[in-house]
N, C-alpha and C. Protein backbone atom coordinates (compact mmCIF):
# COMPACT_ATOMS: atom_id res chain seq x y z
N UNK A 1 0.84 -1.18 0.00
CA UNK A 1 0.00 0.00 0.00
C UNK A 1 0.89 1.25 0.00
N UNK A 2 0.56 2.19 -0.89
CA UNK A 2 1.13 3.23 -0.77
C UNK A 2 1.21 4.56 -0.02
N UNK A 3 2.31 4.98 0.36
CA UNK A 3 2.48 5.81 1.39
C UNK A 3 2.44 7.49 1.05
N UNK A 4 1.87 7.65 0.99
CA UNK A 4 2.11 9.75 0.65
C UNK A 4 2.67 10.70 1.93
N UNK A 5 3.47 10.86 1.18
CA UNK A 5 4.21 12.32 1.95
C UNK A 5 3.70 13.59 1.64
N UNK A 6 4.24 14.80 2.00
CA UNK A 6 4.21 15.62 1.77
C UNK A 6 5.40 16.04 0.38
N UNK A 7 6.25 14.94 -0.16
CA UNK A 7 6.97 15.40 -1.35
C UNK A 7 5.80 14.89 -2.61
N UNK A 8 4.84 13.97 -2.60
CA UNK A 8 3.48 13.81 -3.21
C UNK A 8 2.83 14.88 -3.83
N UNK A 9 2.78 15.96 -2.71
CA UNK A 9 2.30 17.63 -2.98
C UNK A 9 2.98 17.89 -4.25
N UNK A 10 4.62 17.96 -4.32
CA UNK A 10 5.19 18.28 -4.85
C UNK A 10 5.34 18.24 -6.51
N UNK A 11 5.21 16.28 -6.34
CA UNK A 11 5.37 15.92 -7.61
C UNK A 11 3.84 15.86 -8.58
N UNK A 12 2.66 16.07 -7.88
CA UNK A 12 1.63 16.24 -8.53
C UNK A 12 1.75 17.81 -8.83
N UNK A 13 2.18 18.19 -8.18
CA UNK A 13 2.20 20.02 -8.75
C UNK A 13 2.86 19.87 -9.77
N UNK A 14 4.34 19.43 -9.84
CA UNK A 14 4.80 19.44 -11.27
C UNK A 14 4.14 18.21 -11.76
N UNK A 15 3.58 17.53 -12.10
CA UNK A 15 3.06 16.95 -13.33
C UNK A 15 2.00 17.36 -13.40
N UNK A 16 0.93 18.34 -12.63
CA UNK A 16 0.02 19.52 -13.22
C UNK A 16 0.64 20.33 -14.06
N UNK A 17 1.68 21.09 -13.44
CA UNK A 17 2.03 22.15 -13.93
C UNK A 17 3.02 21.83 -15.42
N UNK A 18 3.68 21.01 -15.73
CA UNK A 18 3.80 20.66 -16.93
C UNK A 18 3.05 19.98 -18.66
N UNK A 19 1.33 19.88 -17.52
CA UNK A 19 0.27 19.60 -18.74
C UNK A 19 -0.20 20.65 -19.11
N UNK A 20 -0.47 21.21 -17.44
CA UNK A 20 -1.04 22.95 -17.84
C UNK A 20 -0.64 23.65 -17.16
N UNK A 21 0.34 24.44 -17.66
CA UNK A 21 1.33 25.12 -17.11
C UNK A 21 1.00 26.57 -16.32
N UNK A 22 -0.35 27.07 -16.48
CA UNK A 22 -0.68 28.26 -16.07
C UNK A 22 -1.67 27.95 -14.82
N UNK A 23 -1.64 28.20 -13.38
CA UNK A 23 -2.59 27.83 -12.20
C UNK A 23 -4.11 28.22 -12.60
N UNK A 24 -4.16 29.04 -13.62
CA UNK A 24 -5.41 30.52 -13.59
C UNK A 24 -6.16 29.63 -14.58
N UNK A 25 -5.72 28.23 -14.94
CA UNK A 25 -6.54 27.13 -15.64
C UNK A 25 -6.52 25.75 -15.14
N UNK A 26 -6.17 26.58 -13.58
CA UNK A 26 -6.30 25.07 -12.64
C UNK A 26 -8.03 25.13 -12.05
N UNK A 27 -8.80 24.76 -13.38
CA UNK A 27 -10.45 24.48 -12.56
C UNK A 27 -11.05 23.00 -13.42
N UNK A 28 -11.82 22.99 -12.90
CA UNK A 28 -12.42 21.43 -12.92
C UNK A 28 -13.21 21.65 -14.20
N UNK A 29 -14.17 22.90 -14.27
CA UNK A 29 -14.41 23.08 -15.39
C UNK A 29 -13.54 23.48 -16.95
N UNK A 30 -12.66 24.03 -16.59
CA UNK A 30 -11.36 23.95 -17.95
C UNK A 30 -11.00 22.48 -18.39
N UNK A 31 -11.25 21.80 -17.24
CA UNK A 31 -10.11 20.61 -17.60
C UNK A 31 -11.02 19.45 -17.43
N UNK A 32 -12.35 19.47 -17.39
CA UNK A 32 -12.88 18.40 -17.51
C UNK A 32 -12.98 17.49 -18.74
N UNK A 33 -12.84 18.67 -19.50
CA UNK A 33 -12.57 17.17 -21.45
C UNK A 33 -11.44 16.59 -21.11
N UNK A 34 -10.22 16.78 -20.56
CA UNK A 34 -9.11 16.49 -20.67
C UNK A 34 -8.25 15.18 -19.27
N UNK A 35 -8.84 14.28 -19.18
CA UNK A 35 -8.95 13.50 -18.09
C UNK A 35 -7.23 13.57 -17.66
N UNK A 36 -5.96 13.24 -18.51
CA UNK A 36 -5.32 13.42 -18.06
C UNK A 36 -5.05 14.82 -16.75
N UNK A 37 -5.61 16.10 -17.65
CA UNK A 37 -5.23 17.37 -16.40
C UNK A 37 -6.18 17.10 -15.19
N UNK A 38 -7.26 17.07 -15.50
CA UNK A 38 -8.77 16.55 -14.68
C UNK A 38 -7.96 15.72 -13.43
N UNK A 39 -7.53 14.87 -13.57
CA UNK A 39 -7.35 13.92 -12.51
C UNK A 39 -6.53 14.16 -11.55
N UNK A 40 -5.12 14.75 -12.38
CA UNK A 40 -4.05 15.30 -11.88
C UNK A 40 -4.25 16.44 -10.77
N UNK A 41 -5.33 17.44 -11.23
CA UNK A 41 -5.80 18.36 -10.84
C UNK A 41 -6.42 18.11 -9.12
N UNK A 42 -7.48 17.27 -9.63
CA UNK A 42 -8.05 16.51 -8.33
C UNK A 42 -7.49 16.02 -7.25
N UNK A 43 -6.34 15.28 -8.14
CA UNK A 43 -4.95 14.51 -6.77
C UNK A 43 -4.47 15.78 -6.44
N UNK A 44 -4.14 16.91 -7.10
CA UNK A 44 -3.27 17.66 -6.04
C UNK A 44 -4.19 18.72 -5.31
N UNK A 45 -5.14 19.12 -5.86
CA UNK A 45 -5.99 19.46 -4.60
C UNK A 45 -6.21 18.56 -3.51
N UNK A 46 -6.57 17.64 -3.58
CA UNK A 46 -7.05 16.58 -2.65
C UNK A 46 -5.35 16.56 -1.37
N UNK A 47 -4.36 16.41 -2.45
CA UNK A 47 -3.16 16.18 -1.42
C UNK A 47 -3.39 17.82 -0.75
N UNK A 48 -3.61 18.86 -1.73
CA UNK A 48 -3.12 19.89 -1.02
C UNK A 48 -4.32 20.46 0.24
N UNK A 49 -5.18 19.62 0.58
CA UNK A 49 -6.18 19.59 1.61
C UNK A 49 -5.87 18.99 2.67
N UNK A 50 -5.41 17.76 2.03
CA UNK A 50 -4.88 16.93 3.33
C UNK A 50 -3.24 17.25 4.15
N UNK A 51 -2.52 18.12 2.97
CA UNK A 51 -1.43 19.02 4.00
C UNK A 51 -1.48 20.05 4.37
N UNK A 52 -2.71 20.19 4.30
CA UNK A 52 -3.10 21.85 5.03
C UNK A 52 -2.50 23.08 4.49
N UNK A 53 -2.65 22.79 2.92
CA UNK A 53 -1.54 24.07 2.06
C UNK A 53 -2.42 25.33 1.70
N UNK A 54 -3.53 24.76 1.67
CA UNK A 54 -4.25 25.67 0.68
C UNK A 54 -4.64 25.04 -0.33
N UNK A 55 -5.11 26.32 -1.17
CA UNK A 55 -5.81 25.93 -2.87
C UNK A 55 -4.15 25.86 -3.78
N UNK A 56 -5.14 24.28 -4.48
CA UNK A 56 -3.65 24.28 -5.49
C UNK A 56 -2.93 25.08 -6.61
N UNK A 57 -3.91 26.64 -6.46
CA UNK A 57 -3.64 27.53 -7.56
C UNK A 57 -2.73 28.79 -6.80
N UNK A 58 -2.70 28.68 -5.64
CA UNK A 58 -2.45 29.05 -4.80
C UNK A 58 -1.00 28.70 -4.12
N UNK A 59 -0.66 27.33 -4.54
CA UNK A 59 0.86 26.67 -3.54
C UNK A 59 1.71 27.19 -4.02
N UNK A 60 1.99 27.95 -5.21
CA UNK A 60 3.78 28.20 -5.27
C UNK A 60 3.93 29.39 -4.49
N UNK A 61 3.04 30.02 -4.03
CA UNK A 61 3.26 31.21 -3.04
C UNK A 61 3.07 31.16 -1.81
N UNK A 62 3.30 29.60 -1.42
CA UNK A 62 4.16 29.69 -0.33
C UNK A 62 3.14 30.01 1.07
N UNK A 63 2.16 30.59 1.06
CA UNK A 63 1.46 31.55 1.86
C UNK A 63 0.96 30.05 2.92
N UNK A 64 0.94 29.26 2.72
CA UNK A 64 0.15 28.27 4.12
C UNK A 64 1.48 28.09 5.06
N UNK A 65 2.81 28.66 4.96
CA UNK A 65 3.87 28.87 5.88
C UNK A 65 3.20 29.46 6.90
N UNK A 66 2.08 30.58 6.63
CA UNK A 66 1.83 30.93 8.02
C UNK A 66 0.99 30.79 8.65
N UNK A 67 0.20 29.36 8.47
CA UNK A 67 -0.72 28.47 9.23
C UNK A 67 0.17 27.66 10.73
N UNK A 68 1.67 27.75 10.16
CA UNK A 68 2.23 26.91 11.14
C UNK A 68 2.77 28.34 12.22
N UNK A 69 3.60 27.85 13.37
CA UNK A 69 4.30 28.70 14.42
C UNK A 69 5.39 28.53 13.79
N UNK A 70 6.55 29.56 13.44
CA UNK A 70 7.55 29.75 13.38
C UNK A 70 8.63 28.92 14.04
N UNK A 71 8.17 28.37 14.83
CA UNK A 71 8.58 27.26 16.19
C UNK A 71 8.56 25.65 14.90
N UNK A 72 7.91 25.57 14.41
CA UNK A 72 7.56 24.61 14.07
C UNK A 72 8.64 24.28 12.73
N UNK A 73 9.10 25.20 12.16
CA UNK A 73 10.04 25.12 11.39
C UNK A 73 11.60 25.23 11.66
N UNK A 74 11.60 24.58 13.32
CA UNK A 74 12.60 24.47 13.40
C UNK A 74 13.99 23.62 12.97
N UNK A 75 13.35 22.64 12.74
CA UNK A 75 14.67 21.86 12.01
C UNK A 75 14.87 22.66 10.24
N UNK A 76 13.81 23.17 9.65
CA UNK A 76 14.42 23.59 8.46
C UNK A 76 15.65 25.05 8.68
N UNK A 77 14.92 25.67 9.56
CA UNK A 77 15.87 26.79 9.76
C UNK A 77 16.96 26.39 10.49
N UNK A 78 17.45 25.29 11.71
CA UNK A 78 18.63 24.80 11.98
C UNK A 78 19.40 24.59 10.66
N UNK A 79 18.57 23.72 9.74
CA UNK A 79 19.53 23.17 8.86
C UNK A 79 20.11 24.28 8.10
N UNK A 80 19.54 25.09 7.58
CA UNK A 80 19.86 26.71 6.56
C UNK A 80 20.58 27.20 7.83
N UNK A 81 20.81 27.61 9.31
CA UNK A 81 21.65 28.17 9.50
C UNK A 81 22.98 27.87 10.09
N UNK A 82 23.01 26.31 9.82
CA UNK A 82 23.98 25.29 9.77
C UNK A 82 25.00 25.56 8.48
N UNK A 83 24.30 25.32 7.01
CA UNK A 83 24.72 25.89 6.15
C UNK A 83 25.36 27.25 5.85
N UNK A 84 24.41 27.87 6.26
CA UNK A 84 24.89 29.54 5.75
C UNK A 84 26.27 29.77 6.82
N UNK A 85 26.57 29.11 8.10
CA UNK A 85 27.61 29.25 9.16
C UNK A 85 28.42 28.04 8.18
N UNK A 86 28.63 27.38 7.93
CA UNK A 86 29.43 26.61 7.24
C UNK A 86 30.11 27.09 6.03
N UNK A 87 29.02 28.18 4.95
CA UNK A 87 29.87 28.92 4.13
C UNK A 87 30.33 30.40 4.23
N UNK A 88 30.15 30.54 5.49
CA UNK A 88 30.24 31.74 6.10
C UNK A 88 29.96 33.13 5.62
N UNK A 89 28.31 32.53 5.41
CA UNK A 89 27.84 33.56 4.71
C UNK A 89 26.52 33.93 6.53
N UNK A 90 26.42 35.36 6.66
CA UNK A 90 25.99 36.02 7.86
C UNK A 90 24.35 35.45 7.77
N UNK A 91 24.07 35.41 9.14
CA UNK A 91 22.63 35.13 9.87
C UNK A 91 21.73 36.38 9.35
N UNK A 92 20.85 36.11 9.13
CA UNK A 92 19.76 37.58 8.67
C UNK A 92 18.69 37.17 9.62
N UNK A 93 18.10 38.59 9.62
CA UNK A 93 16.52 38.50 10.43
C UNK A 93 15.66 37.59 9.67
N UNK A 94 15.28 37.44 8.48
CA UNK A 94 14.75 36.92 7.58
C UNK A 94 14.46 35.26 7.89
N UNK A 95 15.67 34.51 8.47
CA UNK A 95 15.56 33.23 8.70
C UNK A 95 14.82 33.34 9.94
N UNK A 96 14.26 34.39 10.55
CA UNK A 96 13.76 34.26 12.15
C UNK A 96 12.18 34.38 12.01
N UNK A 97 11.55 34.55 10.42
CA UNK A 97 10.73 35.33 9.74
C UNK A 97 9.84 34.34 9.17
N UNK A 98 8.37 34.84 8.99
CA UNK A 98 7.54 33.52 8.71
C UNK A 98 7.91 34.15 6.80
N UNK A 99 8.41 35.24 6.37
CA UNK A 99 8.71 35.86 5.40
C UNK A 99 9.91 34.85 4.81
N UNK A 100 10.81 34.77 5.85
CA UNK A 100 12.14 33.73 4.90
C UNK A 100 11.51 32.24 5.10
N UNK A 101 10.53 31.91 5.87
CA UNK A 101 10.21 30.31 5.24
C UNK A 101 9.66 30.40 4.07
N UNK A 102 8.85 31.34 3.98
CA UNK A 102 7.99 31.54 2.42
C UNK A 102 9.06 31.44 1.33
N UNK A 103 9.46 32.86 1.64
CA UNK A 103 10.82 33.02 0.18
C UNK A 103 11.30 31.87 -0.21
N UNK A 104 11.81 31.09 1.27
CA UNK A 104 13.03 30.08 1.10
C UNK A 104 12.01 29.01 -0.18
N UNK A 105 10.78 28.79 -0.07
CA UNK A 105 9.65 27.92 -0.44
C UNK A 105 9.97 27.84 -1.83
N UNK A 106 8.99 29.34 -1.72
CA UNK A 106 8.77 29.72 -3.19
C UNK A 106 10.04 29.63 -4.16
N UNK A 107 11.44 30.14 -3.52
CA UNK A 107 12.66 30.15 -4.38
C UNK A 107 12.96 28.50 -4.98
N UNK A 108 13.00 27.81 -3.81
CA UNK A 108 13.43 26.51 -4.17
C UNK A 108 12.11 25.40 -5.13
N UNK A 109 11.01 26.11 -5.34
CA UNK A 109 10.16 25.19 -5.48
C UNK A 109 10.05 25.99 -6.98
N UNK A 110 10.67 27.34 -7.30
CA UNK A 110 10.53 27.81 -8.41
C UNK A 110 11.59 26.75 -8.91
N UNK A 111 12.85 26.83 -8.94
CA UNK A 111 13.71 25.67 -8.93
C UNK A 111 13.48 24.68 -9.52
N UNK A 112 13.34 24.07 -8.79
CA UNK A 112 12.54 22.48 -8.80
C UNK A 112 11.77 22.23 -10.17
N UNK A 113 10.54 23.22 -10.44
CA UNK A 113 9.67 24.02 -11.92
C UNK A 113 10.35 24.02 -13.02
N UNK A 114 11.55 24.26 -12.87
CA UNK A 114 12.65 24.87 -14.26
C UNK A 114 13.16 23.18 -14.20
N UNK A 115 13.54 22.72 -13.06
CA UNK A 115 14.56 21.63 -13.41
C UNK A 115 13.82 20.53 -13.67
N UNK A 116 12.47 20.53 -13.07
CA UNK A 116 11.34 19.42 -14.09
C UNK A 116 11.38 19.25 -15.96
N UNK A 117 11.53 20.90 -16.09
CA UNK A 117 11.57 20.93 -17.61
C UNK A 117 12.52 20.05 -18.19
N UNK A 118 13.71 20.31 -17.29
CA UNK A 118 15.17 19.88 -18.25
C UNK A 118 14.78 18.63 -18.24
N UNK A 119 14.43 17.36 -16.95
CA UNK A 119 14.16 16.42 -16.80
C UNK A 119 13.34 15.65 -17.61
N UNK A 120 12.32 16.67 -18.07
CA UNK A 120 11.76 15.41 -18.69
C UNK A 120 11.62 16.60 -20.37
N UNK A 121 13.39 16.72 -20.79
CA UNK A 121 13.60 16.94 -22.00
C UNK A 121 13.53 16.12 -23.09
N UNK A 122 13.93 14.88 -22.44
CA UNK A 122 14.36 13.29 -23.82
C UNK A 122 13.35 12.69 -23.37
N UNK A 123 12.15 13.13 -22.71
CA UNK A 123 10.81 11.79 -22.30
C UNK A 123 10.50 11.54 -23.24
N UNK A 124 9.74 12.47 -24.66
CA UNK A 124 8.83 11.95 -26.01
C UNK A 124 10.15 11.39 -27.03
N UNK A 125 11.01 11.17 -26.65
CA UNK A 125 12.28 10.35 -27.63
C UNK A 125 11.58 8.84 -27.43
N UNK A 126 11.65 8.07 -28.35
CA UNK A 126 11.39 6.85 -28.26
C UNK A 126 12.39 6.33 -28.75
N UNK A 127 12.91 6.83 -29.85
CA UNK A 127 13.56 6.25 -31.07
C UNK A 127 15.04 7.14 -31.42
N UNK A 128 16.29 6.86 -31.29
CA UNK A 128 17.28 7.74 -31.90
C UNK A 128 18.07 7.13 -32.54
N UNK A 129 18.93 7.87 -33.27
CA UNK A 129 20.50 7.38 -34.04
C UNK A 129 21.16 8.61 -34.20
N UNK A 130 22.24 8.07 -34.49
CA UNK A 130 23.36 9.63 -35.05
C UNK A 130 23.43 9.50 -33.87
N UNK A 131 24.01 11.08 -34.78
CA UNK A 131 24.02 12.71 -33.33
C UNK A 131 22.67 12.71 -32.96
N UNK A 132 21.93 12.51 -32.96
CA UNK A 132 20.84 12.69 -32.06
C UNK A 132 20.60 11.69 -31.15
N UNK A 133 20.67 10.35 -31.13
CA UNK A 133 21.32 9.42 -30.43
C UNK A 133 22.22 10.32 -28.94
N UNK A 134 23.20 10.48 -29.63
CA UNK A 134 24.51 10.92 -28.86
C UNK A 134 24.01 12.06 -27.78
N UNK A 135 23.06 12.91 -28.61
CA UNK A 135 22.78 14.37 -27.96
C UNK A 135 21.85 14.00 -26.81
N UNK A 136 20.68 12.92 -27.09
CA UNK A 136 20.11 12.41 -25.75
C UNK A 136 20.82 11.42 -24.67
N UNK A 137 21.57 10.87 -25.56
CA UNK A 137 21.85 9.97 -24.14
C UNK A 137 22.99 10.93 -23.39
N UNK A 138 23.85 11.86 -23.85
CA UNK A 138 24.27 12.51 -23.17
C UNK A 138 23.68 13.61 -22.03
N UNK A 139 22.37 13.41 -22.17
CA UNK A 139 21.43 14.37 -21.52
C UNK A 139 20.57 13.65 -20.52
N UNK A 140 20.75 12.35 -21.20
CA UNK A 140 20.19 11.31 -20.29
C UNK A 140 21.17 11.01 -19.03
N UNK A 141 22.61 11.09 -19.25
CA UNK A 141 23.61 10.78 -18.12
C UNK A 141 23.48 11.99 -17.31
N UNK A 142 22.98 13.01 -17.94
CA UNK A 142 23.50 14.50 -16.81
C UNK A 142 22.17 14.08 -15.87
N UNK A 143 20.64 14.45 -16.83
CA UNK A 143 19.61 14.26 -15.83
C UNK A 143 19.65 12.71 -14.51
N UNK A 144 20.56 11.62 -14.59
CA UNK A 144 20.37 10.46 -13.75
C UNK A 144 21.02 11.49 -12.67
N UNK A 145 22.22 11.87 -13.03
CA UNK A 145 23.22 12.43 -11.56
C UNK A 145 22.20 13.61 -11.06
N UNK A 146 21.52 14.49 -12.18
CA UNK A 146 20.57 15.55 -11.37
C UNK A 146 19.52 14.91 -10.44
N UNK A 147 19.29 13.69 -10.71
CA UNK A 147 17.92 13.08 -10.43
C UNK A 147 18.39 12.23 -9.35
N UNK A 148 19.35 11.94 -8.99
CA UNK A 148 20.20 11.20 -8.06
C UNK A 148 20.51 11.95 -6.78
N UNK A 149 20.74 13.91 -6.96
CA UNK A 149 20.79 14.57 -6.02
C UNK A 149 19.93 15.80 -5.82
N UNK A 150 19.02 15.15 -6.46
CA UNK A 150 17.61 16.56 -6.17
C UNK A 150 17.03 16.20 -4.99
N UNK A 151 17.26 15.45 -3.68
CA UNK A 151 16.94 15.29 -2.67
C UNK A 151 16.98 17.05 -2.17
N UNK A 152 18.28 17.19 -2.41
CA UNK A 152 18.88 18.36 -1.66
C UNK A 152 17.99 19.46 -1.69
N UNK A 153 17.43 19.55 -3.07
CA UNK A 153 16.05 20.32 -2.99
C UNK A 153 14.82 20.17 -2.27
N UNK A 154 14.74 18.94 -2.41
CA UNK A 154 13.26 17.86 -2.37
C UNK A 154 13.15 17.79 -1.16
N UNK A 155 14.24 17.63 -0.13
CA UNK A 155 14.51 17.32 1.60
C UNK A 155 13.47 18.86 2.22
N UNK A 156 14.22 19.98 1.61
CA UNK A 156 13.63 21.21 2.38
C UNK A 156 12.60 21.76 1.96
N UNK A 157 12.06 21.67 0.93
CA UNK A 157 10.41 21.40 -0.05
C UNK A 157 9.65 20.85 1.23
N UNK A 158 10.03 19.31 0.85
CA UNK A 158 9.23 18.67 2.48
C UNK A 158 8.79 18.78 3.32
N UNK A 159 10.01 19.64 4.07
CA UNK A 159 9.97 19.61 5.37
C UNK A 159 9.27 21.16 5.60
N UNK A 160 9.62 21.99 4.36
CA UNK A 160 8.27 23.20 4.39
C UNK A 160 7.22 22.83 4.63
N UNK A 161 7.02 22.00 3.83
CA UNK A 161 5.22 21.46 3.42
C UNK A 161 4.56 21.10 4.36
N UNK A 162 5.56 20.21 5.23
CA UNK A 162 4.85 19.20 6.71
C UNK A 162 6.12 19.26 7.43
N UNK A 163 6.19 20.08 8.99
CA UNK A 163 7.61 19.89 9.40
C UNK A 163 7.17 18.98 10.16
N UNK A 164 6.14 17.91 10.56
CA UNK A 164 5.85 17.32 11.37
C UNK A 164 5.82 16.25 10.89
N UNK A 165 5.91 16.13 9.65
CA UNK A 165 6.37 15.34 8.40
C UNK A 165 5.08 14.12 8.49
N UNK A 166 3.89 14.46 8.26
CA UNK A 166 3.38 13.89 8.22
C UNK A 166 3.12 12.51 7.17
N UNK A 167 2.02 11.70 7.36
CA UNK A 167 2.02 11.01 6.41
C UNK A 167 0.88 10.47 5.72
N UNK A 168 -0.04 9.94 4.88
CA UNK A 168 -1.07 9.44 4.74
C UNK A 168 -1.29 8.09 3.94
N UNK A 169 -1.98 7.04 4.50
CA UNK A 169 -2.18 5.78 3.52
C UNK A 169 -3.00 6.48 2.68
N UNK A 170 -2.98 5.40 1.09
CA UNK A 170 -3.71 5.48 0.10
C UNK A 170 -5.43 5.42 0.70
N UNK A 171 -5.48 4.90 1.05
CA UNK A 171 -6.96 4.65 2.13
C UNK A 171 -7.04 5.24 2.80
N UNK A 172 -6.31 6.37 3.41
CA UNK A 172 -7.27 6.97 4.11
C UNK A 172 -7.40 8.47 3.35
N UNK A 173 -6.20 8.75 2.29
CA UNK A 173 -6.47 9.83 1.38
C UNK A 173 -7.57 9.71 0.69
N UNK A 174 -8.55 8.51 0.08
CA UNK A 174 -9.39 7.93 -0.83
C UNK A 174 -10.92 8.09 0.17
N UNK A 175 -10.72 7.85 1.64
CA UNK A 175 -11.81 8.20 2.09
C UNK A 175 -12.23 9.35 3.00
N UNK A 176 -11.32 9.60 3.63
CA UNK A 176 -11.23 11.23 4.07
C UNK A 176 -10.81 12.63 3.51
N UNK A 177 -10.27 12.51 2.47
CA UNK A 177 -10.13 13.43 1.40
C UNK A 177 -10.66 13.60 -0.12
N UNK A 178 -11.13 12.36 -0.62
CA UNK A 178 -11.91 12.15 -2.11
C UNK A 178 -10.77 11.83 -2.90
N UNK A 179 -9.43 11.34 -2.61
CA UNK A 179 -8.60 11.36 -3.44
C UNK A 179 -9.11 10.34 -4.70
N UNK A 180 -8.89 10.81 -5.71
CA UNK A 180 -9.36 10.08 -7.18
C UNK A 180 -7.93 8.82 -6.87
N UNK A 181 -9.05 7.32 -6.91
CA UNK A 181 -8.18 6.20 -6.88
C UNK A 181 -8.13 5.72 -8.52
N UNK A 182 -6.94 6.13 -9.28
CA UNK A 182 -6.66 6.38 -10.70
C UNK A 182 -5.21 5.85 -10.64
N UNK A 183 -5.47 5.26 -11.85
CA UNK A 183 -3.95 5.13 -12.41
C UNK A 183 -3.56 5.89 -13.64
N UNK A 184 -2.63 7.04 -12.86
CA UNK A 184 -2.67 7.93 -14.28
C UNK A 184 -1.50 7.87 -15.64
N UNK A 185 -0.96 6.50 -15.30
CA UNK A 185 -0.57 5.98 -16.64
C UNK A 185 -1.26 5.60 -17.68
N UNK A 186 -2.00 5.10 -16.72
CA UNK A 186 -3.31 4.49 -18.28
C UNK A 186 -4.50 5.47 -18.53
N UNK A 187 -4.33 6.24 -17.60
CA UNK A 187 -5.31 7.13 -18.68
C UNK A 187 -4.97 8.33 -19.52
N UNK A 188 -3.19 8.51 -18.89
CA UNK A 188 -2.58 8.86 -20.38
C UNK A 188 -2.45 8.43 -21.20
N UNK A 189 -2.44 6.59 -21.26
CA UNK A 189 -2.26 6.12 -22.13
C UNK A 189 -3.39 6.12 -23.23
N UNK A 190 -4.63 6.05 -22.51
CA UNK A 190 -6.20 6.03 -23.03
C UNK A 190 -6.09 7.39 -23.93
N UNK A 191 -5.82 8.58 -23.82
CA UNK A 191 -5.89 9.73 -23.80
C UNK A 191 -4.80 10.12 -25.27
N UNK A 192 -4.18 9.61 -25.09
CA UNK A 192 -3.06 9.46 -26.45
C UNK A 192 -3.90 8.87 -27.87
C-alpha cells in the first residue's frame, strides 16, 4: 500500500504544472474534457487539503507557511543556519521570519519548476541514431546524476510542506479526502 508524503504535494504540482502550465486554468471546469489534467488536478488538490496548504492555484506562493508557528520550522531553519555558518555567509533576520520560510519555499520550489523541464527533455524520444542518439543519451547521463541529487532540494520542499512530516495511507487519502483512486498511466495512455 502506498504511502504519501508531503513530497506527493510536490510531484503532482509538477506533473500539473507541466500539462497545464498556467494555475489561472487550474479548474475542474477547464479541464474536464481532458482526463489526463482533470485527474491530476483533483490529486493535487485533494493532497493539497490533506497538508493543510491551501488551494492548489495558490501553492507556489508559499502563503500556508503561516498556518504553522515559526517554532515549528525548526529543524528547516537549523539546517539553513547550519549551512549559511558553514559557508560563512551572515545570519539575517529573515531566517527568524515567517517571510524567509515563504521566500526560502517559493525560491526553491521555483527551482525544482525549471529543473522538471530539463528532466523530462528526452521523455517523447522513443527512437534515436546519429548525433541525435549521442545528444540524448548525453542528456540522459546529466539528468540520472541531477535526479540522483535533487533530494537536496526535495529534503527542504518537504519539510516546508509538513515539518511534522506527516504522512497518509492510500486509504485513508481515498476516504477522508476524495482522493481520485486512478492510475494515471493508463489514462494517459487512453488519452493518447
Amino acid at each position: 500500500m502506498k504511502t504519501y508524503t508531503a513530497r506527493e504535494v510536490i510531484y503532482a504540482y509538477l506533473g500539473l504544472k507541466h500539462l497545464c502550465p498556467n494555475p489561472k486554468d487550474w479548474k475542474i471546469s477547464k479541464l474536464s474534457g481532458n482526463p489526463p489534467r482533470l485527474y491530476r488536478l483533483q490529486q493535487l488538490n485533494r493532497l493539497c487539503d490533506a497538508f493543510s496548504v491551501g488551494p492548489s492555484t495558490e501553492f507556489a506562493k508559499g502563503r500556508f507557511v503561516r498556518l504553522h508557528l515559526l517554532a515549528d520550522y525548526r529543524e528547516v531553519l537549523d539546517l539553513a543556519a547550519r549551512e549559511l555558518v558553514t559557508n560563512k555567509v551572515g545570519l539575517s533576520e529573515e531566517l527568524f521570519e515567517h517571510d524567509g520560510v515563504e521566500y526560502l519555499f517559493k525560491e526553491l520550489l521555483d527551482y525544482r519548476t525549471n529543473l522538471d523541464s530539463a528532466l523530462r527533455f528526452s521523455s517523447g524520444v522513443l527512437e534515436a541514431s546519429g548525433l541525435y542518439y549521442f545528444a540524448h543519451h548525453r542528456i540522459k547521463r546529466l539528468n540520472t546524476k541531477i535526479c540522483d541529487n535533487v533530494d537536496i532540494v526535495e529534503d527542504v520542499l518537504e519539510l516546508i510542506l509538513s515539518p511534522i512530516r506527516e504522512k497518509f495511507s492510500a486509504q485513508e487519502l481515498i476516504a477522508e479526502y476524495g482522493f481520485p483512486d486512478v492510475d494515471l498511466s493508463n489514462i494517459d495512455a487512453d488519452w493518447m
